[in-house]
N, C-alpha and C. Protein backbone atom coordinates (compact mmCIF):
# COMPACT_ATOMS: atom_id res chain seq x y z
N UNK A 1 89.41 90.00 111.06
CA UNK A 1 90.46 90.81 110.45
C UNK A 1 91.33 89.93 109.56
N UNK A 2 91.21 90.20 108.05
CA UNK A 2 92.45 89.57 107.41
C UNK A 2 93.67 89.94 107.92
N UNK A 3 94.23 88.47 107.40
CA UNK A 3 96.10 88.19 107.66
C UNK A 3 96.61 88.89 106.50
N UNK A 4 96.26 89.09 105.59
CA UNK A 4 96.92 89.40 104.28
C UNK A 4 95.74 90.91 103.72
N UNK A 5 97.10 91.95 103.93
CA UNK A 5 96.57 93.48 103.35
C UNK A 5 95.82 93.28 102.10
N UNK A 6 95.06 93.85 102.74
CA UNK A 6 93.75 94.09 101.17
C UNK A 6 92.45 94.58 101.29
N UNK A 7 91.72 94.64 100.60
CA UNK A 7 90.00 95.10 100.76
C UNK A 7 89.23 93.99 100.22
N UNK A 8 88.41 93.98 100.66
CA UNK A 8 87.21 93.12 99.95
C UNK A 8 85.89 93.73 99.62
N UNK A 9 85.50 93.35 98.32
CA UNK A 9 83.89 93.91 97.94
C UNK A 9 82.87 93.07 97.32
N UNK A 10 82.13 93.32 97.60
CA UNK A 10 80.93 92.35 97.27
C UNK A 10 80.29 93.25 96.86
N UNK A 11 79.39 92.82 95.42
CA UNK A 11 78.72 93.55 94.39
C UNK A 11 77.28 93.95 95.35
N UNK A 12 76.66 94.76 94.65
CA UNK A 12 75.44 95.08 94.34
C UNK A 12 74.24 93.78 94.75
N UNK A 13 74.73 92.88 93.91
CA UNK A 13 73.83 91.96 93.80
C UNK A 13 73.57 90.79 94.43
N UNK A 14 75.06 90.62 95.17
CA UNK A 14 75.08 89.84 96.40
C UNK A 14 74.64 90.64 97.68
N UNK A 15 75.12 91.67 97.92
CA UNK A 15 74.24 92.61 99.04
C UNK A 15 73.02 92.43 99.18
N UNK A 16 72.19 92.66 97.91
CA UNK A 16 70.69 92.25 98.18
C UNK A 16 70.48 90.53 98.27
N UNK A 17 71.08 89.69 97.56
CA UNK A 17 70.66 88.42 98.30
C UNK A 17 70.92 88.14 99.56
N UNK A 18 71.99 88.69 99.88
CA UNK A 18 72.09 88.41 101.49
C UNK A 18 70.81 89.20 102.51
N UNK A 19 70.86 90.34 102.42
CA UNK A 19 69.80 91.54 102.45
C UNK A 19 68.23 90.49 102.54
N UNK A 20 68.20 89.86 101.66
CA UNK A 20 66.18 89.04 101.06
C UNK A 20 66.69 87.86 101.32
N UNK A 21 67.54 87.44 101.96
CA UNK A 21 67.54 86.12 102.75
C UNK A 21 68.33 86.07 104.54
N UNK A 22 68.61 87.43 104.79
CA UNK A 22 69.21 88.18 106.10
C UNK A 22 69.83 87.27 106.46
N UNK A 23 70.78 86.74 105.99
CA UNK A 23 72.05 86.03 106.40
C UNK A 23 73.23 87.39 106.12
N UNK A 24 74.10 87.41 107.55
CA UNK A 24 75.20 88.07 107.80
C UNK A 24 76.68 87.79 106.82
N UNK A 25 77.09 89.46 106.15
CA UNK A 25 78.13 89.05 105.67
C UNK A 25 79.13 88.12 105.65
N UNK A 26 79.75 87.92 106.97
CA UNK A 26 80.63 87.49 107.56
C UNK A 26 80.33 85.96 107.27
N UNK A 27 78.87 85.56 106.80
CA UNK A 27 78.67 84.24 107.04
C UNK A 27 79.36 83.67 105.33
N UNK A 28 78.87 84.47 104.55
CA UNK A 28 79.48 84.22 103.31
C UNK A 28 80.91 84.61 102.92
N UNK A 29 81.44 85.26 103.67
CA UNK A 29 83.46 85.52 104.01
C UNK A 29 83.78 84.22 104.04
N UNK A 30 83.03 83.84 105.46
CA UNK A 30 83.36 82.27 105.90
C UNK A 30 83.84 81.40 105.12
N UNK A 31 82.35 81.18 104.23
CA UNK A 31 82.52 80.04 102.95
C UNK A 31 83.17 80.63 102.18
N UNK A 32 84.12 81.63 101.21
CA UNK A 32 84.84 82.17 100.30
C UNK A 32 86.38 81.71 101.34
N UNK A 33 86.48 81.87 102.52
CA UNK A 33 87.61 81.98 103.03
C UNK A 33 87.73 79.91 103.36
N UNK A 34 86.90 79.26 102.91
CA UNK A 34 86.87 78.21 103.27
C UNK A 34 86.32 76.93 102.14
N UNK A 35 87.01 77.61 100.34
CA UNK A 35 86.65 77.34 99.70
C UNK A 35 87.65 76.54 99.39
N UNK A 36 87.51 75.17 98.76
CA UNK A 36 88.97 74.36 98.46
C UNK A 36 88.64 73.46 97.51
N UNK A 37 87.79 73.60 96.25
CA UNK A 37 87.81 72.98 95.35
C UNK A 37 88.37 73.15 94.04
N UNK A 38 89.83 73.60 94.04
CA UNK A 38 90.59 73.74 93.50
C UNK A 38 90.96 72.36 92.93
N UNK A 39 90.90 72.59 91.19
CA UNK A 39 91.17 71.07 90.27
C UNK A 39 91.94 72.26 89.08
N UNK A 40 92.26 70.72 88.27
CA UNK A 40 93.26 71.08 87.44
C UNK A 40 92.12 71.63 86.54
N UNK A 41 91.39 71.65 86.20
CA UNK A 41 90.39 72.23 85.29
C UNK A 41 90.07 73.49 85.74
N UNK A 42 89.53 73.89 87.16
CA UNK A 42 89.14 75.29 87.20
C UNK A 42 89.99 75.82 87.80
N UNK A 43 91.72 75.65 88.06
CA UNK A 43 92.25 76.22 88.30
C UNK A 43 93.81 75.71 87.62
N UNK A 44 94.28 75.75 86.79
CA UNK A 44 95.10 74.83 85.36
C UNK A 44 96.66 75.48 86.35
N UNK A 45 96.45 76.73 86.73
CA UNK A 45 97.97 77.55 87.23
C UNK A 45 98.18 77.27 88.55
N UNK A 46 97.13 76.66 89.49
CA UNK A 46 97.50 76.50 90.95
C UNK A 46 97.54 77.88 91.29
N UNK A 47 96.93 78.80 90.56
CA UNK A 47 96.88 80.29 91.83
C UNK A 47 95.96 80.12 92.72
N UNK A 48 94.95 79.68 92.94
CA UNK A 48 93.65 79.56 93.46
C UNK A 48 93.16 81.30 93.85
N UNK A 49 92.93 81.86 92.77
CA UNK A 49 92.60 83.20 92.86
C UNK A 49 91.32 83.37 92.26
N UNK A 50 90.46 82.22 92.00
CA UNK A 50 88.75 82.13 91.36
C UNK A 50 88.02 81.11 91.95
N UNK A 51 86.87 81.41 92.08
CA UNK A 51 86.52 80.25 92.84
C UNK A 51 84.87 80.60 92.13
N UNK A 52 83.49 79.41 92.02
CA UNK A 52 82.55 79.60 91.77
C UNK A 52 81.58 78.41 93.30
N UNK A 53 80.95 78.78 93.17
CA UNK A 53 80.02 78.06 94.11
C UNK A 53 78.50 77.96 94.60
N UNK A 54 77.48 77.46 94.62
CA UNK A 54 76.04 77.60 95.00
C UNK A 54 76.01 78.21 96.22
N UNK A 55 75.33 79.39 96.52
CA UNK A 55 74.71 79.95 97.81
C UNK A 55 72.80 79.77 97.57
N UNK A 56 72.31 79.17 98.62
CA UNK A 56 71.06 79.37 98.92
C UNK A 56 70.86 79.60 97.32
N UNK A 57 70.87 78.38 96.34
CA UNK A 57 70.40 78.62 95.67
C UNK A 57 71.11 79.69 94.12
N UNK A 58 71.81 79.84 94.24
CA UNK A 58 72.62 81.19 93.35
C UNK A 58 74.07 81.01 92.99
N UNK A 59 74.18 80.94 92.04
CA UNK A 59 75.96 80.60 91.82
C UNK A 59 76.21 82.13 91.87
N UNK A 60 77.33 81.82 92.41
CA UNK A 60 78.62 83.12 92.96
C UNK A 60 79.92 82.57 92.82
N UNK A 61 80.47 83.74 92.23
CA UNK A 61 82.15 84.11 91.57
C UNK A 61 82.61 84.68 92.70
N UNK A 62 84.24 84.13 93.10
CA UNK A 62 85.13 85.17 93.61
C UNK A 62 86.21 85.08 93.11
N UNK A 63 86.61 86.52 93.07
CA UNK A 63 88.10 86.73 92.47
C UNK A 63 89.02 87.32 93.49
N UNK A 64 89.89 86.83 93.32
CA UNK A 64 91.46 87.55 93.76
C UNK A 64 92.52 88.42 93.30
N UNK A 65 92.35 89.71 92.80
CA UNK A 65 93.65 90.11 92.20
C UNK A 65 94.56 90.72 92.90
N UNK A 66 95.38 91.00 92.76
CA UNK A 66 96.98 91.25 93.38
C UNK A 66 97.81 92.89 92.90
N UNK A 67 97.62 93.62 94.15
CA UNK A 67 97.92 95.01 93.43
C UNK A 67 98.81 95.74 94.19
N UNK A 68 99.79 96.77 93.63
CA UNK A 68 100.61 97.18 94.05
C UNK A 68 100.14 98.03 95.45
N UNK A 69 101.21 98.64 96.27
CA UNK A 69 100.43 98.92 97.96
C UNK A 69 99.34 100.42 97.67
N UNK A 70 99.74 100.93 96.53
CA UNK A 70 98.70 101.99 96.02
C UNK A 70 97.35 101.45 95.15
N UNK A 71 97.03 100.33 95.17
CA UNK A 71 96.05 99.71 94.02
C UNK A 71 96.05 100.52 93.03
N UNK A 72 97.47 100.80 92.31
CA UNK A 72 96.99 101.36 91.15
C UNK A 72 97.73 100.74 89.93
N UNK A 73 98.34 99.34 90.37
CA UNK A 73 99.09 98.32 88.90
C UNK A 73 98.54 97.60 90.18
N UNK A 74 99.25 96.14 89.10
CA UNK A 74 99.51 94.59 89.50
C UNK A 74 100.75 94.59 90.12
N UNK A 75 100.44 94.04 91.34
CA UNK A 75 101.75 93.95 92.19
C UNK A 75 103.07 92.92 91.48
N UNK A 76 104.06 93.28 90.91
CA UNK A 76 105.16 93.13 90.77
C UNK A 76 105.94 91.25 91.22
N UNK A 77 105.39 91.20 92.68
CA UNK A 77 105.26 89.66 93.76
C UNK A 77 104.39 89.72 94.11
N UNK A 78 103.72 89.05 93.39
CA UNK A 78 101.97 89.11 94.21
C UNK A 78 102.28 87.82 96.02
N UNK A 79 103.67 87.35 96.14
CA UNK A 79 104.09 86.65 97.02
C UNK A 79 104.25 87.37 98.45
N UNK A 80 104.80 88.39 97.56
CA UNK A 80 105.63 89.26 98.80
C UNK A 80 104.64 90.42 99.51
N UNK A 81 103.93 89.92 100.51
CA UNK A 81 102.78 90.51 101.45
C UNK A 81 103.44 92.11 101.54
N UNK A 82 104.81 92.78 101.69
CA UNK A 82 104.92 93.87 102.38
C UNK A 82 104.86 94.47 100.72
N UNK A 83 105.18 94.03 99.64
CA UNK A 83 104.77 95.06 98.43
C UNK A 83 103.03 94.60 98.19
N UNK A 84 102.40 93.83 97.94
CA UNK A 84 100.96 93.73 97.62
C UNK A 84 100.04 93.60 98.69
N UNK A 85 98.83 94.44 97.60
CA UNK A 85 97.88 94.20 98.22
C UNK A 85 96.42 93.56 97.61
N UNK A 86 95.96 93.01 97.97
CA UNK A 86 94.91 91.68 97.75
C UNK A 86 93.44 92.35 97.75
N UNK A 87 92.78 92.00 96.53
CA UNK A 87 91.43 92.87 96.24
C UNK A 87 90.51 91.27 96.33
N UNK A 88 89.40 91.51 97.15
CA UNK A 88 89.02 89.69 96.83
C UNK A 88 87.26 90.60 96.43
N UNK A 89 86.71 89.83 95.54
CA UNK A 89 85.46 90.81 95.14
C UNK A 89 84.83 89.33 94.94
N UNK A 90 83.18 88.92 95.27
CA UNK A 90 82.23 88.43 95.48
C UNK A 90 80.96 88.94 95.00
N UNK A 91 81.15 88.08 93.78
CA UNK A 91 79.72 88.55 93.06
C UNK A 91 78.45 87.63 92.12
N UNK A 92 77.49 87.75 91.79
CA UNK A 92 76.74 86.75 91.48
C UNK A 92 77.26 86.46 90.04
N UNK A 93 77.31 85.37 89.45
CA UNK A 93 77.64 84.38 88.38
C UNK A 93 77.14 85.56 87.26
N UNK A 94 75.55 85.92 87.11
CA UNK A 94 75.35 87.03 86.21
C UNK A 94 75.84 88.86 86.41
N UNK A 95 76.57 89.06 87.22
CA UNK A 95 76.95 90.22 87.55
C UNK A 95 78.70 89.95 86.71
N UNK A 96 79.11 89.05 86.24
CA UNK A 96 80.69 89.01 85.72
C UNK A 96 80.58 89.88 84.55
């Protein structure tokens, strides 16, 4: 269970790699929730709200955006947990 309100989705195209290599969602949460190669180059603002990385072979994107408690703008404080809410989406490098 996330600490911080939000949804998460994973494309199409990561479903089936996980799916044709039957490794469990949760196993690739893991590594997204345990990603820390944050540099001044792929991340210049210190949000750490992108991240890229090799799975079994496959580069994969994740993003973070920050949305009001209706997901229907950009949350206002993307700081302040009781107004936002956190969209984290996981998808293959050619699916962007």
């Amino acid at each position: 269970e996330p600490s911080v309100p939000g949804q998460r989705f994973i494309t199409a195209g990561v479903v089936h790699l996980l799916h044709q290599l039957d490794i469990p969602t949760e196993t690739l949460i893991r590594r997204v929730a345990q990603y820390d190669h944050f540099t001044e180059h792929n991340d210049p603002h210190a949000q750490h709200d992108f991240g890229a990385f090799e799975f079994h072979g496959h580069q994969l994107f994740w993003k973070l955006d920050c949305y009001d408690q209706d997901y229907g703008f950009g949350s206002d404080d993307p700081t302040d947990l009781s107004r936002t809410r956190r969209v984290l989406t996981i998808m293959l490098a050619e699916e962007w």
